[in-house]
C-alpha atoms as a PDB file:
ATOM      1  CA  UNK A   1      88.475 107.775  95.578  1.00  0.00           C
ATOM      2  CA  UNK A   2      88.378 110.550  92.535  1.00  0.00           C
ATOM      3  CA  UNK A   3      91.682 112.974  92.356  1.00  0.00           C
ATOM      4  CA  UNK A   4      90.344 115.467  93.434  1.00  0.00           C
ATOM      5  CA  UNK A   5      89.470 113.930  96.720  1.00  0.00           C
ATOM      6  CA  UNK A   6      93.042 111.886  96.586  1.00  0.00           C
ATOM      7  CA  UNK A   7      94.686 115.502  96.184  1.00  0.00           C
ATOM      8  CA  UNK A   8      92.640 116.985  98.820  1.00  0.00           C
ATOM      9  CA  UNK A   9      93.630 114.199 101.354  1.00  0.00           C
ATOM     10  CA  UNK A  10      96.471 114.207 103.851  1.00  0.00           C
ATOM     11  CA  UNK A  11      99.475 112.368 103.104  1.00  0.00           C
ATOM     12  CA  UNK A  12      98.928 110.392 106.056  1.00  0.00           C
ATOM     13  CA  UNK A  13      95.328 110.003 105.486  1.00  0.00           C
ATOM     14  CA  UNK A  14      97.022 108.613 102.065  1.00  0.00           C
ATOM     15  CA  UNK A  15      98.742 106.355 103.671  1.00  0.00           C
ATOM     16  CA  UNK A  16      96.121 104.871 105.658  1.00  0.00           C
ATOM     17  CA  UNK A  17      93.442 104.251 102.997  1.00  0.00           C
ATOM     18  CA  UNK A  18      96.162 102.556 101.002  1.00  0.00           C
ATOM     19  CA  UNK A  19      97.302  99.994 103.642  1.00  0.00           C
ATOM     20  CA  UNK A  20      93.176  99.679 104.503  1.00  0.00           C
ATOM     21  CA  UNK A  21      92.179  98.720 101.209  1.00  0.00           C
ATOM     22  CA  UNK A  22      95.396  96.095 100.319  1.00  0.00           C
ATOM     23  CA  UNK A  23      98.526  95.209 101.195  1.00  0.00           C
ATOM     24  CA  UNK A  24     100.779  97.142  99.781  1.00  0.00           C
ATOM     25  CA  UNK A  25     104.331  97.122  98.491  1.00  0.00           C
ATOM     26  CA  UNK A  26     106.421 100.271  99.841  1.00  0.00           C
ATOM     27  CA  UNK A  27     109.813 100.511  97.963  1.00  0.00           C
ATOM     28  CA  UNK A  28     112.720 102.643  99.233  1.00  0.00           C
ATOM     29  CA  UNK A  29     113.400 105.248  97.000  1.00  0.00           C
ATOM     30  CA  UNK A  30     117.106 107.158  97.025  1.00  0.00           C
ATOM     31  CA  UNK A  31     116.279 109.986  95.127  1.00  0.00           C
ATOM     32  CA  UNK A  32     113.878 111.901  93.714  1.00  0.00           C
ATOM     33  CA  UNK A  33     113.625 110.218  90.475  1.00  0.00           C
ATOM     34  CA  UNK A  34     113.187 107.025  91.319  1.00  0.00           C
ATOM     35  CA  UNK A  35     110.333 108.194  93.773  1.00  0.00           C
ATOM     36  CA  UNK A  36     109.018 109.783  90.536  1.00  0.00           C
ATOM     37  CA  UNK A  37     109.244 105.874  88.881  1.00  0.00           C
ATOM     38  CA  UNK A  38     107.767 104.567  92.006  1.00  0.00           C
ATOM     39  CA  UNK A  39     104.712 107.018  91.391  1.00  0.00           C
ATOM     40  CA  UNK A  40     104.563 105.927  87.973  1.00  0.00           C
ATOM     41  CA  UNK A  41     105.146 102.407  88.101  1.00  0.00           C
ATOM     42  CA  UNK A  42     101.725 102.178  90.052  1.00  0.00           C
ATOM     43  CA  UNK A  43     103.263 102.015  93.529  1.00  0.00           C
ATOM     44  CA  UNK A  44     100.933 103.063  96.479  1.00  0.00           C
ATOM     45  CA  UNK A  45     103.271 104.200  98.507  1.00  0.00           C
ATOM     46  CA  UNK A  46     107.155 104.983  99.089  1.00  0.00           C
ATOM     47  CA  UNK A  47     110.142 104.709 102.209  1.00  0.00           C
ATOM     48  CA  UNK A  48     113.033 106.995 103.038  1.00  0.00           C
ATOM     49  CA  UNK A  49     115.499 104.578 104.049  1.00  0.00           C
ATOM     50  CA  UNK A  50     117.886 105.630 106.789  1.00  0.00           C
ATOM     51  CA  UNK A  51     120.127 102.731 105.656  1.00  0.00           C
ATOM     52  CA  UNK A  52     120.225 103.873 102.103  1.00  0.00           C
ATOM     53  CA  UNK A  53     120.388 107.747 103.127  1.00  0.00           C
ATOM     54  CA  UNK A  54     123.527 106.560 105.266  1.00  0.00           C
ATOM     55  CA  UNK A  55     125.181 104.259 102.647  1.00  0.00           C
ATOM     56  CA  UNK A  56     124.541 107.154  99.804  1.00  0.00           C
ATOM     57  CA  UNK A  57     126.856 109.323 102.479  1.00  0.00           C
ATOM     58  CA  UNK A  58     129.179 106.887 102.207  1.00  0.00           C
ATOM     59  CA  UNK A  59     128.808 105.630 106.016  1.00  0.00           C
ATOM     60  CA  UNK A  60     127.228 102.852 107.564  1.00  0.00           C
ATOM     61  CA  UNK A  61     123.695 103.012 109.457  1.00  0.00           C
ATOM     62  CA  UNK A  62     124.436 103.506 113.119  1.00  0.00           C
ATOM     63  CA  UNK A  63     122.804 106.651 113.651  1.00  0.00           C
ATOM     64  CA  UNK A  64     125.631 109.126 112.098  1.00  0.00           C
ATOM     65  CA  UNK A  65     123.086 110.887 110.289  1.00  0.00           C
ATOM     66  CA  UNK A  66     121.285 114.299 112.000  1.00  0.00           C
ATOM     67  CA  UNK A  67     117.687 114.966 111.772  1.00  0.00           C
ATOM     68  CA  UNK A  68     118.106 117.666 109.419  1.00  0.00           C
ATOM     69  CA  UNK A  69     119.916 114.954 107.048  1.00  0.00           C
ATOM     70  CA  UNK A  70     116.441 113.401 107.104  1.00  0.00           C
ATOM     71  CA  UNK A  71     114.040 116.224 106.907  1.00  0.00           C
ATOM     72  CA  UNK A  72     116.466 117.622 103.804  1.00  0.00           C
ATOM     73  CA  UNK A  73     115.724 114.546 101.990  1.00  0.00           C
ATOM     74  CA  UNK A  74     112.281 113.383 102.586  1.00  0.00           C
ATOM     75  CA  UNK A  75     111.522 117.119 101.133  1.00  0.00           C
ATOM     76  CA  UNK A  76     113.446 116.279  98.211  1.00  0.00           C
ATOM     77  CA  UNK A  77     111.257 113.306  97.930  1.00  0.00           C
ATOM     78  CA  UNK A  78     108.030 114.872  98.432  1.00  0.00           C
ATOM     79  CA  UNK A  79     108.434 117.413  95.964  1.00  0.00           C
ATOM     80  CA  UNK A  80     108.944 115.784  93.329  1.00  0.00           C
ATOM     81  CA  UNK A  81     106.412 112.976  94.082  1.00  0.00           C
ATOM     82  CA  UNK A  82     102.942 112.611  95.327  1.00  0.00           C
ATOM     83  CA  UNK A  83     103.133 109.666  96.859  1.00  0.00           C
ATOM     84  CA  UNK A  84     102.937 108.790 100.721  1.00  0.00           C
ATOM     85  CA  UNK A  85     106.316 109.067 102.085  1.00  0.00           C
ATOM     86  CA  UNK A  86     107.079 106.747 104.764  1.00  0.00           C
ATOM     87  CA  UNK A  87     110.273 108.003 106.463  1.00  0.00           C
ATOM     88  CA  UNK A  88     113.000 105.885 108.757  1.00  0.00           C
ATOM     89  CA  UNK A  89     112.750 107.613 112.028  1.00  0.00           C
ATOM     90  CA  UNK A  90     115.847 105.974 113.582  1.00  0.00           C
ATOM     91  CA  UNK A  91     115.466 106.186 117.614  1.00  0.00           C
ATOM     92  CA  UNK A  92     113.668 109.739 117.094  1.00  0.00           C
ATOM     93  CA  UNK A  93     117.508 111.721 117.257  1.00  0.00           C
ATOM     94  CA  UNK A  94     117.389 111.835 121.115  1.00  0.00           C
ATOM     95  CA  UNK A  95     114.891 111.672 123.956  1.00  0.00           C
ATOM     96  CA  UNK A  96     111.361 112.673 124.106  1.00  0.00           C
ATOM     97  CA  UNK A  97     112.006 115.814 123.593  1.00  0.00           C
ATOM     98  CA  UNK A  98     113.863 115.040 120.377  1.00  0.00           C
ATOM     99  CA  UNK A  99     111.008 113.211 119.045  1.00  0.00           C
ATOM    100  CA  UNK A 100     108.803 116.621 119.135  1.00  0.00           C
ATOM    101  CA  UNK A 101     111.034 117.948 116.891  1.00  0.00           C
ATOM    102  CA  UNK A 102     111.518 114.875 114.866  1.00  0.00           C
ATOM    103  CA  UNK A 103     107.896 114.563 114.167  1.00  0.00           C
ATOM    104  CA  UNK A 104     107.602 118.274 113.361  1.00  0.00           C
ATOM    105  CA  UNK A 105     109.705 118.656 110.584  1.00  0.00           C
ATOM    106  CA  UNK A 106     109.014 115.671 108.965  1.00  0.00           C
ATOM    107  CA  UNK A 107     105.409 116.330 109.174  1.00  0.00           C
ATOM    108  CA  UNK A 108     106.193 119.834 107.912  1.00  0.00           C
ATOM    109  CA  UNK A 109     108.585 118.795 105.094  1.00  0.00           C
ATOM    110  CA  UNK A 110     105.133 116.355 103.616  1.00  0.00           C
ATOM    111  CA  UNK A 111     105.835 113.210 105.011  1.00  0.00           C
ATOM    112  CA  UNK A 112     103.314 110.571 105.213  1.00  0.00           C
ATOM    113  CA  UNK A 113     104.386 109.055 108.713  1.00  0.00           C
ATOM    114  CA  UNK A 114     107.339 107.842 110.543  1.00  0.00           C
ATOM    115  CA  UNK A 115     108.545 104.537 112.528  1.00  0.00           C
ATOM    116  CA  UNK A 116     110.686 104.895 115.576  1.00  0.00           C
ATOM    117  CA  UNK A 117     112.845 101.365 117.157  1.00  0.00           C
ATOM    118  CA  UNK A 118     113.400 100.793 120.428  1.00  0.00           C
ATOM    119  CA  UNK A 119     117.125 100.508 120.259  1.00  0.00           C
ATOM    120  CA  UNK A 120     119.980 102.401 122.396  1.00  0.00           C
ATOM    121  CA  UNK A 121     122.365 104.768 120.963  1.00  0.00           C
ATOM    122  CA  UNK A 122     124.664 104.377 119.024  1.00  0.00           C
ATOM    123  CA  UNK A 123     121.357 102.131 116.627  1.00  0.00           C
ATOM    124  CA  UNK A 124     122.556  99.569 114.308  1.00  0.00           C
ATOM    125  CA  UNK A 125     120.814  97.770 111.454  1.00  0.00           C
ATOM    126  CA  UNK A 126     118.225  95.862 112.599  1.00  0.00           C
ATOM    127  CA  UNK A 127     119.640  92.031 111.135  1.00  0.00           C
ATOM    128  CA  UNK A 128     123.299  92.244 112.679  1.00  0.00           C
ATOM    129  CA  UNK A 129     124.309  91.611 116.136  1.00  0.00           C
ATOM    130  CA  UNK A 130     125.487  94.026 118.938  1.00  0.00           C
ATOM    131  CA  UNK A 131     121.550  95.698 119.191  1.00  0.00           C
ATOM    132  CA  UNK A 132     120.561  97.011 122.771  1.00  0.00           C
ATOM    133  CA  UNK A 133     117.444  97.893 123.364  1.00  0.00           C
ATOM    134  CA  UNK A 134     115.964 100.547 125.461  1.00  0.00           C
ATOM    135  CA  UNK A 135     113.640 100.030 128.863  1.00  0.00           C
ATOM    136  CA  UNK A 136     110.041  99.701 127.367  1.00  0.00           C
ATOM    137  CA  UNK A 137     109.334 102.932 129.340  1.00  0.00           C
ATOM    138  CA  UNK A 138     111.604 105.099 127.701  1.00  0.00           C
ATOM    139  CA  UNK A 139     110.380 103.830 124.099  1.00  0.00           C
ATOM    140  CA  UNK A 140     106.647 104.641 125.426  1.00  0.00           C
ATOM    141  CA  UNK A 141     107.696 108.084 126.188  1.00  0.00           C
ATOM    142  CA  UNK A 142     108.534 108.450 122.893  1.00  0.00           C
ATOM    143  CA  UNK A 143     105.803 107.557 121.387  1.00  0.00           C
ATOM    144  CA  UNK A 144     103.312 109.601 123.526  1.00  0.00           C
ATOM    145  CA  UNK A 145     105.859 112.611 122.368  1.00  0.00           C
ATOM    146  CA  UNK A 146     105.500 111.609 118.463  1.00  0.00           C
ATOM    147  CA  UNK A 147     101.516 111.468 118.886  1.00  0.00           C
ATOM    148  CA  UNK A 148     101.595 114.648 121.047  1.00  0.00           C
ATOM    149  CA  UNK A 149     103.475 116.469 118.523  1.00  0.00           C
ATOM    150  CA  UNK A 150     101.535 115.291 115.265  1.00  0.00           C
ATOM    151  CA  UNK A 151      99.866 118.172 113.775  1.00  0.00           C
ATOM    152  CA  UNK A 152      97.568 116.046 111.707  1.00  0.00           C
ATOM    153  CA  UNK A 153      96.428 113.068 113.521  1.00  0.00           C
ATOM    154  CA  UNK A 154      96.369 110.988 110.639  1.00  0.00           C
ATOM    155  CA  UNK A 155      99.986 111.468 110.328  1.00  0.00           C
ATOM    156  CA  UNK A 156     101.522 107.959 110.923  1.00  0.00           C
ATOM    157  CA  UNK A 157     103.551 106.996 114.085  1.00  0.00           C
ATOM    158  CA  UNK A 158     104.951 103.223 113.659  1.00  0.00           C
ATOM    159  CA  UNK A 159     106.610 101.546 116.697  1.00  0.00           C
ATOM    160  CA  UNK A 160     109.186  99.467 115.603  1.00  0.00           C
ATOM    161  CA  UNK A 161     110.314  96.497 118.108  1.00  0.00           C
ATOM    162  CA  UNK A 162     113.986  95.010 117.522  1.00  0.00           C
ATOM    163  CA  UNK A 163     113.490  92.641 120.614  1.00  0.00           C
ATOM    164  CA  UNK A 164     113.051  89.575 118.713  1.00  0.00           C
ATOM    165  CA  UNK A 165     117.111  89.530 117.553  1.00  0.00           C
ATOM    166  CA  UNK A 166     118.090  90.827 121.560  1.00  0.00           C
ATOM    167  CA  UNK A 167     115.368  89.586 124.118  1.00  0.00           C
ATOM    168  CA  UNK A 168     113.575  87.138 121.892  1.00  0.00           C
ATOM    169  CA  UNK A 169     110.601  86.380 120.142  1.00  0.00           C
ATOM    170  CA  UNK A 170     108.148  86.836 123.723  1.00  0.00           C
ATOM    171  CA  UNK A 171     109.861  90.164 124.326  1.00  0.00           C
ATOM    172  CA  UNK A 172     108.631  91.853 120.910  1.00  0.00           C
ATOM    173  CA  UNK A 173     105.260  90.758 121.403  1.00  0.00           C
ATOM    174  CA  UNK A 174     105.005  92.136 124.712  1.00  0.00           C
ATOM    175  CA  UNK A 175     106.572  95.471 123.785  1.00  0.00           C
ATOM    176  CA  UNK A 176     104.487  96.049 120.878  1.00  0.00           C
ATOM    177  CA  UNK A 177     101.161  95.243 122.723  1.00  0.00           C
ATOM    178  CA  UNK A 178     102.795  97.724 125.112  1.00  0.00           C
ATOM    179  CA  UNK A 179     103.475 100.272 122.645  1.00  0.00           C
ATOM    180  CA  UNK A 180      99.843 100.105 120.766  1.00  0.00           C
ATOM    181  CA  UNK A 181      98.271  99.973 123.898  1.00  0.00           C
ATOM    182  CA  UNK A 182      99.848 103.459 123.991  1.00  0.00           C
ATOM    183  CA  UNK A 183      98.931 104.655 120.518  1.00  0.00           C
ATOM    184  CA  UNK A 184     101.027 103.706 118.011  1.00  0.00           C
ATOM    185  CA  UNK A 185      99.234 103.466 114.629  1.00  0.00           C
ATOM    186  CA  UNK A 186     100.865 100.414 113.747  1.00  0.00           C
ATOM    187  CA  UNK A 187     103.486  97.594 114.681  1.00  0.00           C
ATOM    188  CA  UNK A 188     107.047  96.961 112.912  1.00  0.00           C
ATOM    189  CA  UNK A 189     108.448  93.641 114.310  1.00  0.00           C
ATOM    190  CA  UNK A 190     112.174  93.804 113.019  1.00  0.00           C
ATOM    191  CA  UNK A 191     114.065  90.764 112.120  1.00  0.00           C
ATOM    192  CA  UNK A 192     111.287  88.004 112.590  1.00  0.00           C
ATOM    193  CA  UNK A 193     113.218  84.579 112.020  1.00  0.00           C
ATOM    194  CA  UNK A 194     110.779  82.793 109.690  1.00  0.00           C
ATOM    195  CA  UNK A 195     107.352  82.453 108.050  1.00  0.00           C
ATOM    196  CA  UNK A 196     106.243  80.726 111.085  1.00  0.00           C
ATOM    197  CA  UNK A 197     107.318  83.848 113.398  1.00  0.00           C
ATOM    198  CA  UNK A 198     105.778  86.135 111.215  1.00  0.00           C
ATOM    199  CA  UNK A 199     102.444  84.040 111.122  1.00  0.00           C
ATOM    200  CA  UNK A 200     102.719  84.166 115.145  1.00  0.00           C
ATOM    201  CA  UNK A 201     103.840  87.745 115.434  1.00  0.00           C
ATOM    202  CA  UNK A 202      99.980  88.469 113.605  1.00  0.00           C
ATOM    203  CA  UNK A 203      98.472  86.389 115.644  1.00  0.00           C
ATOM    204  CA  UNK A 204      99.520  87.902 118.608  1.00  0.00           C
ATOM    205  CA  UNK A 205      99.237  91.625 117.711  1.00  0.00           C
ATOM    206  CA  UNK A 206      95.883  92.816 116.333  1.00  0.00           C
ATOM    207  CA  UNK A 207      97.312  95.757 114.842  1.00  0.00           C
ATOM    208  CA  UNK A 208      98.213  97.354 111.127  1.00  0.00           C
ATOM    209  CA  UNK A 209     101.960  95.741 110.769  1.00  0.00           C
ATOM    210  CA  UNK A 210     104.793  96.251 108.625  1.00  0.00           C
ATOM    211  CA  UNK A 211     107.256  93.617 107.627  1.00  0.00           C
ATOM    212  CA  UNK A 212     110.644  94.409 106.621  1.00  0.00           C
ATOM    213  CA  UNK A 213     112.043  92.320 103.520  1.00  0.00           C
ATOM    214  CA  UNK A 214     115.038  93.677 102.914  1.00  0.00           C
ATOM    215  CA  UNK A 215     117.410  91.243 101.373  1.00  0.00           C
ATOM    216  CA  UNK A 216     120.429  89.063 103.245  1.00  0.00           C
ATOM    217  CA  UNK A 217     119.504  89.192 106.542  1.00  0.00           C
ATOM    218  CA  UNK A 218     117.680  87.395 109.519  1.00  0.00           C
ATOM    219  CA  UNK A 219     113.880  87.184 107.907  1.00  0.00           C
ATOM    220  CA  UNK A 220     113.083  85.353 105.044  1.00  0.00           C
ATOM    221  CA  UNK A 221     112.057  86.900 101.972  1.00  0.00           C
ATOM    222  CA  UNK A 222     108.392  86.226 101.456  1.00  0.00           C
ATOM    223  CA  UNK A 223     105.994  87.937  98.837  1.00  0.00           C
ATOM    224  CA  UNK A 224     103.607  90.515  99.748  1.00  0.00           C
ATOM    225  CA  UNK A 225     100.260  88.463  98.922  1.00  0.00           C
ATOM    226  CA  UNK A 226     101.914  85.630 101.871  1.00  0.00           C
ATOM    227  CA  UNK A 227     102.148  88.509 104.234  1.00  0.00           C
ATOM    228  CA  UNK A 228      98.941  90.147 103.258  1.00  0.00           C
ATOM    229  CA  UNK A 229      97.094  86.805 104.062  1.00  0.00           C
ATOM    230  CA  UNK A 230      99.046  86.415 107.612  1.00  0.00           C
ATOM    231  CA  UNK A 231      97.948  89.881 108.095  1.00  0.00           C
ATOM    232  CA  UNK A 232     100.286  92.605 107.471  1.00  0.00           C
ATOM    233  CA  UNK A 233      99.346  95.305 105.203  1.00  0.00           C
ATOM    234  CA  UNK A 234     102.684  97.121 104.856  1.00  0.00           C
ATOM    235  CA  UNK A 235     105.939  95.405 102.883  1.00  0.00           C
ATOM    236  CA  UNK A 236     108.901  97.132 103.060  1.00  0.00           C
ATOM    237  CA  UNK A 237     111.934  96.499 100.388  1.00  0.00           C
ATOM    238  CA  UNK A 238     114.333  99.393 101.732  1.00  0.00           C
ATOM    239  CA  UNK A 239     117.374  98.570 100.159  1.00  0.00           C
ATOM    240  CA  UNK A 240     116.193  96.379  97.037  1.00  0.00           C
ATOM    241  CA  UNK A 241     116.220  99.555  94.494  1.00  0.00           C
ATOM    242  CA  UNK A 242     119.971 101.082  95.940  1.00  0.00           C
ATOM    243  CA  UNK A 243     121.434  97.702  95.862  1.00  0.00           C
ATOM    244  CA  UNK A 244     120.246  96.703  92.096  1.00  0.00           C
ATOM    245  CA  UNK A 245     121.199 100.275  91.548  1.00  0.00           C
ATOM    246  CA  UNK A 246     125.026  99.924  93.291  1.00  0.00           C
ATOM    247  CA  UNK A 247     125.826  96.642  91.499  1.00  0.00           C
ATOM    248  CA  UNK A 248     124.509  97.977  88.205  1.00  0.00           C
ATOM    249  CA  UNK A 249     127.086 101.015  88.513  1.00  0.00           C
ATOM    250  CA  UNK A 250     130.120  99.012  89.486  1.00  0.00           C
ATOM    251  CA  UNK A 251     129.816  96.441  86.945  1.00  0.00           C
ATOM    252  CA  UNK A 252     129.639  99.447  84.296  1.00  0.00           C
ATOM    253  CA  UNK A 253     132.690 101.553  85.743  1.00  0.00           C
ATOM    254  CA  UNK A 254     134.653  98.244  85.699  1.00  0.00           C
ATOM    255  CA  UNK A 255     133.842  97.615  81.557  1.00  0.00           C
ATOM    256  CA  UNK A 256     134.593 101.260  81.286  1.00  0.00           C
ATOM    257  CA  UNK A 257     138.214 100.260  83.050  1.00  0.00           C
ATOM    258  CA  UNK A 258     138.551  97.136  81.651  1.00  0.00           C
ATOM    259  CA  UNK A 259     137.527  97.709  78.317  1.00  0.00           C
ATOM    260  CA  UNK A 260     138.038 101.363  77.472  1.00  0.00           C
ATOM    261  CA  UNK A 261     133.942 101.649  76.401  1.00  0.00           C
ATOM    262  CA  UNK A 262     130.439 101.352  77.688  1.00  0.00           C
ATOM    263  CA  UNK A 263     128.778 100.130  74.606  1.00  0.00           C
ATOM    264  CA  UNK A 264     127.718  96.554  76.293  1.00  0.00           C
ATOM    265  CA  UNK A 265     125.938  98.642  79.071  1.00  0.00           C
ATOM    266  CA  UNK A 266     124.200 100.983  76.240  1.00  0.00           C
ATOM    267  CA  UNK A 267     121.174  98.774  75.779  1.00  0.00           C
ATOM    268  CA  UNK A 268     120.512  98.604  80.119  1.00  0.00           C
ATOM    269  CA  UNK A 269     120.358 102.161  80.369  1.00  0.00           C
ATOM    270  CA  UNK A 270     117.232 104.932  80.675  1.00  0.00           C
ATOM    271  CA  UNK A 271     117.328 106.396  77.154  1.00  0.00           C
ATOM    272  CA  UNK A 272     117.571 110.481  76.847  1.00  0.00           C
ATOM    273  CA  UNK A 273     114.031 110.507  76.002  1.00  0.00           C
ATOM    274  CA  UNK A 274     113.181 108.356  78.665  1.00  0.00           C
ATOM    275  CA  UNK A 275     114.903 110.345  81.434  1.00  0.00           C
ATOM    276  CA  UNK A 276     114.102 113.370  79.715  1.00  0.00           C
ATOM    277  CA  UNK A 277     110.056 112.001  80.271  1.00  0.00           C
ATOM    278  CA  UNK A 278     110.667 111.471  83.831  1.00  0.00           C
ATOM    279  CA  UNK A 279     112.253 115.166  84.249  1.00  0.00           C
ATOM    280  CA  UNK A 280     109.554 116.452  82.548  1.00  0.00           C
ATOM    281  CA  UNK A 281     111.676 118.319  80.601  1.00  0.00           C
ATOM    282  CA  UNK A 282     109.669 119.434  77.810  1.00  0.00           C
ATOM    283  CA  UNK A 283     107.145 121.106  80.609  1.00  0.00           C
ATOM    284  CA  UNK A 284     110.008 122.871  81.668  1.00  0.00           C
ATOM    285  CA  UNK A 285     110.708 123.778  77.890  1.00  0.00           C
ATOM    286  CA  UNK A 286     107.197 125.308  77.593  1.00  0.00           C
ATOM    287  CA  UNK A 287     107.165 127.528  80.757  1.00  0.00           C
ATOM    288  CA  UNK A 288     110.282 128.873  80.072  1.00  0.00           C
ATOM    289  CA  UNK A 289     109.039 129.899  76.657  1.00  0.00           C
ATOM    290  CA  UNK A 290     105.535 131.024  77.903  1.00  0.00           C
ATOM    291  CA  UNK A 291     107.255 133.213  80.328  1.00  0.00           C
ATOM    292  CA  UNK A 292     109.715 134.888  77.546  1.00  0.00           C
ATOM    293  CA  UNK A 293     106.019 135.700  75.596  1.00  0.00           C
END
């Protein structure tokens, strides 16, 4: 595919025809820039986080966030990168209903596609205990809401499952046959148990699926090529960036402390002509002056 036709495509379409031809690696990104290093690192691909939008708010992820916390960032995200935005969805912010909305503005605001769980208000994370989980019927209504309210049908709707950690392993495969059987575009079995559950969980749902390997909780952490041959074609690493991010900080504001200086740190950091590069600065620096004649 050219860039012209690449530009000309959907952001969902995007998304589809990059999952179609591989199996791709979708980091979480927590800010603009580092959606901007995504793009440039290569990446196909990129995920809004609702765990990392929470924890950059300084509160935990179960579901204190609003929808318009969401749509502001994803838009911060998709302006300043042309990647395919896949964006945490939580339960959808409500009922049916809610999930119009839901889909609407993050449609509007350029996002690639969404996943919505099947969990009960107040959500939590999907690898810690205390989950409850919605009757299947209420999750289907949902989802026929979220493909109702797509604008452009290629605009992803993933059904995420977190039976497997509440009802068991049988549960999430019969609520995600359930919930493609519906529509959904593609299947997100939360907190699997092991490479062996995973390899089941593929054999039992013919379906695009997305595995979640985010670090320190229930699922092992396998590599995208082990995945891609059991059948999945979407990898998540949600948190991988923030937390490499949060431990790089705190280790430097505890030499600053400590020792008074940052000079050990000095040779770890983005350089002012490297951040300056991924600002684009010296664009900026030649429309301002093309604009003053």
């Amino acid at each position: 595919m050219d860039s012209n036709t690449a530009a000309a495509a959907s952001p969902g379409r995007r998304l589809r025809q990059a999952w179609t031809a591989e199996p791709i690696a979708v980091p979480g990104v927590f800010n603009a820039l580092v959606a901007r290093m995504a793009e440039r690192l290569g990446f196909r691909a990129i995920y809004l986080s609702g765990a990392s939008l929470s924890a950059a708010a300084g509160v935990p992820d179960v579901g204190l966030l609003t929808l318009n916390d969401f749509v502001e960032a994803a838009r911060s995200l998709t302006l300043a990168c042309a990647l395919p935005l896949l964006c945490d969805a939580d339960t959808g912010f409500g009922e049916a209903l809610n999930v119009e909305r839901t889909v609407r503005l993050l449609e509007k605001a350029g996002v690639a596609g969404i996943h919505l769980e099947d969990q009960q208000l107040p959500k939590r994370c999907g690898h810690l205990s205390g989950k409850q989980l919605v009757e299947p019927e209420v999750m289907v209504a949902k989802l026929r809401a979220a493909l109702q309210a797509r604008r452009d049908p290629d605009f992803v709707i993933i059904a995420r499952t977190d039976a497997r950690g509440v009802t068991g392993f049988g549960d999430a495969v019969r609520r995600a046959r359930l919930y493609r059987e519906v529509g959904a575009d593609a299947i997100f079995p939360e907190a699997l148990e092991s490479a062996d559950e995973f390899a089941a969980f593929a054999q039992a749902i013919r379906a695009p699926l997305l595995a979640n390997m985010t670090e320190f909780g229930r699922s092992p952490n396998l590599d995208v090529s082990t995945l891609g041959s059991m059948g999945y074609r979407l990898v998540l690493f949600p948190v991988t960036a923030f937390r490499t991010a949060l431990r790089a900080a705190q280790d430097t504001l505890a030499d600053i402390l400590k020792l008074g200086h940052q000079q050990e740190r000095i040779p770890q950091m983005l350089t002012r002509a490297e951040l300056y590069d991924l600002l684009d600065y010296a664009d900026y620096e030649a429309r301002d002056r093309a604009y003053f004649g």
